[in-house]
Protein backbone atom coordinates (compact mmCIF):
# COMPACT_ATOMS: atom_id res chain seq x y z
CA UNK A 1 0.00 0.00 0.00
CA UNK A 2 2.70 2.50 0.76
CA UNK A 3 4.32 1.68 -2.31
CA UNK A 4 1.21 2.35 -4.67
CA UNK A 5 0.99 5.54 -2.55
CA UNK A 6 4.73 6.50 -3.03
CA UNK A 7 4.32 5.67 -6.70
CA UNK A 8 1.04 7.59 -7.24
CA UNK A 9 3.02 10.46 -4.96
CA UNK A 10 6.05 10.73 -7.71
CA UNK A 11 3.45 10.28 -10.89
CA UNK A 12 2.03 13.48 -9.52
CA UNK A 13 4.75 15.40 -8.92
CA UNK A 14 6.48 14.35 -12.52
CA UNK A 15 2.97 15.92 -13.97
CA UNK A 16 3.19 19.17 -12.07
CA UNK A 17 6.92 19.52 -13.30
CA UNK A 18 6.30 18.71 -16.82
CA UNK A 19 3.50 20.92 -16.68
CA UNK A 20 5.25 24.22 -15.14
CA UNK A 21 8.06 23.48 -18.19
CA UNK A 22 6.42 22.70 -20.84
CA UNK A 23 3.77 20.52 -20.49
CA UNK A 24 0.65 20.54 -22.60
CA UNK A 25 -2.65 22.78 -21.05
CA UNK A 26 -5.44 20.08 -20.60
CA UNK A 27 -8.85 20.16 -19.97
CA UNK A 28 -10.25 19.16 -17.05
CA UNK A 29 -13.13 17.13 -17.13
CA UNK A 30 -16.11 18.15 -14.47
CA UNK A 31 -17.74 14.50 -12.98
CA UNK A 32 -21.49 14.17 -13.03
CA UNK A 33 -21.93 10.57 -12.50
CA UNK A 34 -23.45 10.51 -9.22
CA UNK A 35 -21.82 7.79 -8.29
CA UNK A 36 -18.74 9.46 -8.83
CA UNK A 37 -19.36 12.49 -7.02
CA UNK A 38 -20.22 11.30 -3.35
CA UNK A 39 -16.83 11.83 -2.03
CA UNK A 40 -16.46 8.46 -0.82
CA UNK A 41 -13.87 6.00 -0.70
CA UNK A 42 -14.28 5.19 -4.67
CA UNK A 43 -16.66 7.93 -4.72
CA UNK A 44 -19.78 5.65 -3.62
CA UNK A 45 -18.69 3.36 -0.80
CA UNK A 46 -18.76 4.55 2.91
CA UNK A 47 -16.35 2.14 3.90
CA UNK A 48 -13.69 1.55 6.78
CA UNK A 49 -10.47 0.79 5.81
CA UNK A 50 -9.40 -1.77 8.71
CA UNK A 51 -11.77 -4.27 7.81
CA UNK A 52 -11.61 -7.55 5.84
CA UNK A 53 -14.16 -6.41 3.80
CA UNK A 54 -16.87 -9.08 1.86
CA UNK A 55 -14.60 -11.85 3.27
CA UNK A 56 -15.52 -11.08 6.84
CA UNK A 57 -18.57 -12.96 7.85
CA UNK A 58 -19.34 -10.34 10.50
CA UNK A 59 -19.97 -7.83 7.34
CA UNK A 60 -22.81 -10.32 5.87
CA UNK A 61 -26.35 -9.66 7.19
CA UNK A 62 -27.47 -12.12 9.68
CA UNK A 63 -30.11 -14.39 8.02
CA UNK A 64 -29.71 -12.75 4.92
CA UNK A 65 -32.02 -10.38 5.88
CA UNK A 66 -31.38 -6.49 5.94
CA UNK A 67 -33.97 -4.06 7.67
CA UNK A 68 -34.46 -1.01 6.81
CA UNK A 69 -35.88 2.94 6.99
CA UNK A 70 -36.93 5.10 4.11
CA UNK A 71 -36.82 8.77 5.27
CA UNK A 72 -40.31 9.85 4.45
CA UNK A 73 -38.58 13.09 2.15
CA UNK A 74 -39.03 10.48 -0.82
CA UNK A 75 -42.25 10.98 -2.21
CA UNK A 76 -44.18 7.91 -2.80
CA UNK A 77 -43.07 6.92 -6.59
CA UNK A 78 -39.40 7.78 -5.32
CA UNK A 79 -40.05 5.31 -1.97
CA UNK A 80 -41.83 2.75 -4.52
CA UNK A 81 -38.57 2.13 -7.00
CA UNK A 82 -36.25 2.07 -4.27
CA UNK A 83 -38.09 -1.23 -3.05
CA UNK A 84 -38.43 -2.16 -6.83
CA UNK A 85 -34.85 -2.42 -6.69
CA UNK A 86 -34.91 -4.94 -3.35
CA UNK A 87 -37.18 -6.89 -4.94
CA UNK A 88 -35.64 -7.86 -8.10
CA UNK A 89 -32.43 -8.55 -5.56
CA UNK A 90 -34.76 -10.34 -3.83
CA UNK A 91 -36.19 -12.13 -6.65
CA UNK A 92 -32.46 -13.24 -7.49
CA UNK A 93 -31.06 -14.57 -3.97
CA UNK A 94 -32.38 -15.62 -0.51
CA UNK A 95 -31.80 -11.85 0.42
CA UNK A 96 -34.54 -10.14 2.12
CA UNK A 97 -34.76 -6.76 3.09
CA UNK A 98 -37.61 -6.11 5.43
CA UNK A 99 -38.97 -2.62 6.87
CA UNK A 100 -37.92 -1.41 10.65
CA UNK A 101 -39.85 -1.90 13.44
CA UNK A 102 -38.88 0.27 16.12
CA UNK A 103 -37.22 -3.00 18.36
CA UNK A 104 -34.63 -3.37 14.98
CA UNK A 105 -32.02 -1.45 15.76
CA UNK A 106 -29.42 -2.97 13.07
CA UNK A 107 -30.87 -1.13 9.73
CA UNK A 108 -30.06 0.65 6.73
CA UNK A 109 -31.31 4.31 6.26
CA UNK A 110 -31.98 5.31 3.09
CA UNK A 111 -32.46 9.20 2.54
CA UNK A 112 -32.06 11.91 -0.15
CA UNK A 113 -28.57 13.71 -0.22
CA UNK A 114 -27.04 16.46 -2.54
CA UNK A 115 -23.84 15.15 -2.54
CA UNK A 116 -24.84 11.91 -4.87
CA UNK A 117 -25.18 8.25 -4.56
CA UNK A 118 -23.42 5.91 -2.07
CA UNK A 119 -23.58 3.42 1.10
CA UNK A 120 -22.21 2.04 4.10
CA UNK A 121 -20.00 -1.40 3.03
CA UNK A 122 -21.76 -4.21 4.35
CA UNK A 123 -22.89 -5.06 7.71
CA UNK A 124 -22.08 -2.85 10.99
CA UNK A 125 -25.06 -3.02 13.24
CA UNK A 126 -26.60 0.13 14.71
CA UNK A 127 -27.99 2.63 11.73
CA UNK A 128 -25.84 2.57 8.84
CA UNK A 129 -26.31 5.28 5.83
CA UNK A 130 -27.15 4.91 1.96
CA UNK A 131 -27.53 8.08 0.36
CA UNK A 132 -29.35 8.34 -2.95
CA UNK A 133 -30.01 11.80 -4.51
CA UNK A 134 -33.52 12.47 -5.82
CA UNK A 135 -33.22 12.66 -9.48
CA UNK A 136 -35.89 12.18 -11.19
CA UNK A 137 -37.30 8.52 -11.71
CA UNK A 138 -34.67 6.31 -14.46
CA UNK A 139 -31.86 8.53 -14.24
CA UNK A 140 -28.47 9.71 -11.62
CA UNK A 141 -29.10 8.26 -8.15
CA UNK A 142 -32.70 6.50 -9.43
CA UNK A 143 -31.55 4.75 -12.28
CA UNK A 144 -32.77 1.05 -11.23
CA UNK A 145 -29.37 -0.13 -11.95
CA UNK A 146 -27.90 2.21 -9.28
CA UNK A 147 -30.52 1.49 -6.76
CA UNK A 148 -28.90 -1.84 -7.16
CA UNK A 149 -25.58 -1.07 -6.94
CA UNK A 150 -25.90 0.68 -3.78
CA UNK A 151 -27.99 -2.28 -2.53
CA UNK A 152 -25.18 -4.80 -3.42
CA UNK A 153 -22.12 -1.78 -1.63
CA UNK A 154 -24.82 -2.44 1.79
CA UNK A 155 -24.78 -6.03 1.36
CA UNK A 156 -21.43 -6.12 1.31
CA UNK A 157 -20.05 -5.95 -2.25
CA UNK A 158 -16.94 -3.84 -3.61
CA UNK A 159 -16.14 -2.84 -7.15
CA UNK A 160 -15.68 -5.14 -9.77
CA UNK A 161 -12.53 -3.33 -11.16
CA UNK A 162 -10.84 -3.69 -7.80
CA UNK A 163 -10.61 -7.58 -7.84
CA UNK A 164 -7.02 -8.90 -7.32
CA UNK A 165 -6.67 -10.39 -10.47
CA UNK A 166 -7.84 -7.23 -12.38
CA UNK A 167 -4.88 -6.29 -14.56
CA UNK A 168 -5.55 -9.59 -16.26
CA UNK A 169 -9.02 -8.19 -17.74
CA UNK A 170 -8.42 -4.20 -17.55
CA UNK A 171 -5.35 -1.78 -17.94
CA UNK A 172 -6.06 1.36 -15.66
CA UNK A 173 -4.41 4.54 -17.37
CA UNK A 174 -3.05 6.70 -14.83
CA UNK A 175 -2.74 9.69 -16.74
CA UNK A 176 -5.95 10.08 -17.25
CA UNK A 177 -6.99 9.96 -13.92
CA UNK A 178 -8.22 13.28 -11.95
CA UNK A 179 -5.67 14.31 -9.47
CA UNK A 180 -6.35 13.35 -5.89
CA UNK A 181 -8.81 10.52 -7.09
CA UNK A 182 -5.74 7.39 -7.97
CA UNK A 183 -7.12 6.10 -4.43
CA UNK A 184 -10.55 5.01 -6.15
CA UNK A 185 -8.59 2.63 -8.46
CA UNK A 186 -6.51 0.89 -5.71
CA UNK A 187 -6.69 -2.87 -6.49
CA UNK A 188 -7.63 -5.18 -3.23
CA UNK A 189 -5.54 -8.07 -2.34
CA UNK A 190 -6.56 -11.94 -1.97
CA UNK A 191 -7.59 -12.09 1.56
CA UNK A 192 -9.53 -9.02 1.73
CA UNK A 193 -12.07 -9.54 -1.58
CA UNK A 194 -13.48 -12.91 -2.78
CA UNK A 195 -14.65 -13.69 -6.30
CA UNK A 196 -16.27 -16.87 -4.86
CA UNK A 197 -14.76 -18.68 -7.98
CA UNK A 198 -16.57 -16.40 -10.82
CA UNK A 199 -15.07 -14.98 -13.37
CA UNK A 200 -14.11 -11.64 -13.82
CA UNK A 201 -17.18 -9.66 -14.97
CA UNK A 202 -17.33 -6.43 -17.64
CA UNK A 203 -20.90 -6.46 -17.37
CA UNK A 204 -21.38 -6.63 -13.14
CA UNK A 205 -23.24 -3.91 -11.91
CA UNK A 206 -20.72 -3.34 -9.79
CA UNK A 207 -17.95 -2.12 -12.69
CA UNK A 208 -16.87 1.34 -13.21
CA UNK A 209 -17.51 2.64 -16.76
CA UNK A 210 -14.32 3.51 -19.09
CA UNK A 211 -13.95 6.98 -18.47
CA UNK A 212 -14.65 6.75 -14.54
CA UNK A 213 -12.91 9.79 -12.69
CA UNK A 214 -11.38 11.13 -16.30
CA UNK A 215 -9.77 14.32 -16.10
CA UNK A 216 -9.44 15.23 -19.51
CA UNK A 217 -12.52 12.83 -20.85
CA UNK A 218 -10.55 9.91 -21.88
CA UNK A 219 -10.83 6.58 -20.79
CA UNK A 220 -8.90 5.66 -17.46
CA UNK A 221 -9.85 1.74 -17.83
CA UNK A 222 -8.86 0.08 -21.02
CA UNK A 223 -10.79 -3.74 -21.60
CA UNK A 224 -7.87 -5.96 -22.28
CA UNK A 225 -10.35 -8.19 -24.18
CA UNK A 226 -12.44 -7.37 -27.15
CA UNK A 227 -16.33 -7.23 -25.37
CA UNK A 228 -15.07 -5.88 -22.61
CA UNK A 229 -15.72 -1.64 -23.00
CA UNK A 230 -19.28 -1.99 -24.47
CA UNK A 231 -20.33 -3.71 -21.40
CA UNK A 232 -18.55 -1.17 -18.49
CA UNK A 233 -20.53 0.45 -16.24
CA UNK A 234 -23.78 -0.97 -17.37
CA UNK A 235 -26.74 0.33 -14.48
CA UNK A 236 -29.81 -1.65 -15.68
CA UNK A 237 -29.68 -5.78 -14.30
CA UNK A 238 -27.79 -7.86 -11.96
CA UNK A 239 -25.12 -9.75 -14.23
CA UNK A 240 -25.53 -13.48 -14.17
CA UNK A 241 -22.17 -13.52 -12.46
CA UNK A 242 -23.48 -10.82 -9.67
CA UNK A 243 -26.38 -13.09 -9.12
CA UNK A 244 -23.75 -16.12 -8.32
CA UNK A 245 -21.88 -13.92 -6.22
CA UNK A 246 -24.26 -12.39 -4.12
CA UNK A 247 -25.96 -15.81 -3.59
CA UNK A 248 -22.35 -18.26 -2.53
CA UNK A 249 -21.59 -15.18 -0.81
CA UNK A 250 -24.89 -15.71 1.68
CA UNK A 251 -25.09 -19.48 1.21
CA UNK A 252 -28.43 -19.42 -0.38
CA UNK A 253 -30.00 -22.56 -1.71
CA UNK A 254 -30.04 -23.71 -5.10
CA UNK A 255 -32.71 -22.29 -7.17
CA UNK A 256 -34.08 -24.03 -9.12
């Protein structure tokens, strides 16, 4: 870790030099992709850093069931796709998500905020947060596909591009990456993130698209095989291979 950091530190300061001598004047690219633009560890995750993350049984939801609140500033169409999206997760796994009662105190509180789209990593008991701006219905924070994602950072799911074995499927391009934001494509090691035996996935919900946190609107993550770009950052269905995941990860039973 301190040598990606000490890397990342020089890569920086090489750019600032070559800049004040003769460097090139680029354009900086503003990022509206809400969940890009949280301010969270890899802009949508509310995570902490000490933890084993989805490996560490403590972070999965006892009984596979996660309880939650809807603050009541979501008007009712706004209240009604948010539990769209926990169904079809539901519809897909054993996972259950169930409303509060006032003797639950282990939930998930889902309210409207400015600042964009993003959620608490996995279990932590007490009231945990996942933030999802109001946009309007099928597009930002309430794209159905988002919904989802968020759903999947709660039950205890990181970013596809952040599997160990990544630079096998994707090349991320430094130089294209906004200053200050080369944390948010830090790659997890081994025994911190499981991939529970699936295959590396273009198409999980769970991938950053191609030009994720692009200062100058090129891509910063390059598919190393040919399918791979078209299906980045896709925010409409579970992939098949999120579906396996999220279910080995819970021990569900076999659909059939």
């Amino acid at each position: 870790m301190v040598a990606l950091w000490i890397r990342y530190g020089f890569l920086v300061v090489g750019c600032l030099c070559l800049g004040a001598i003769a460097g090139p004047v680029m354009r900086h690219e503003v990022e509206t992709d809400p969940e890009l633009t949280a301010g969270y560890f890899q802009g949508d995750m509310d995570v902490e850093l000490t933890r084993n993350g989805v490996l560490a049984t403590t972070r999965h939801w006892p009984n596979a069931t996660v309880y939650y609140k809807i603050d009541k500033e979501f008007d009712a169409a706004h209240i009604a796709y948010i539990e769209l999206g926990m169904q079809l997760i539901e519809l897909a796994s054993c996972i259950r998500f169930m409303p509060a009662s006032e003797e639950n105190l282990n939930y998930v509180y889902i309210f409207d905020s400015e600042s964009g789209c993003s959620s608490a990593v996995g279990y932590r008991g007490g009231e945990q947060n996942l933030r999802l701006t109001a946009n309007n219905l099928d597009s930002g924070c309430f794209r159905l596909g988002t919904i989802q994602h968020e759903l999947l950072h709660t039950l205890g799911f990181h970013h596809q591009q952040c599997s160990p074995n990544r630079d096998d499927f994707v090349q991320i391009v430094e130089e294209n990456i906004s200053e200050g934001k080369e944390k948010n494509f830090l790659k997890y090691d081994y025994d911190v993130v499981g991939d529970f035996d699936v295959a590396y996935d273009y198409g999980s919900i769970l991938h950053y698209g191609p030009k994720a946190f692009s200062k100058n609107g090129k891509e910063t993550i390059i598919a190393l095989h040919p399918d791979g770009k078209s299906e980045m950052g896709q925010r409409t269905v579970l992939s098949p291979a999120d579906v396996t995941r999220l279910n080995t990860m819970y021990k569900c039973p076999l659909q059939v």
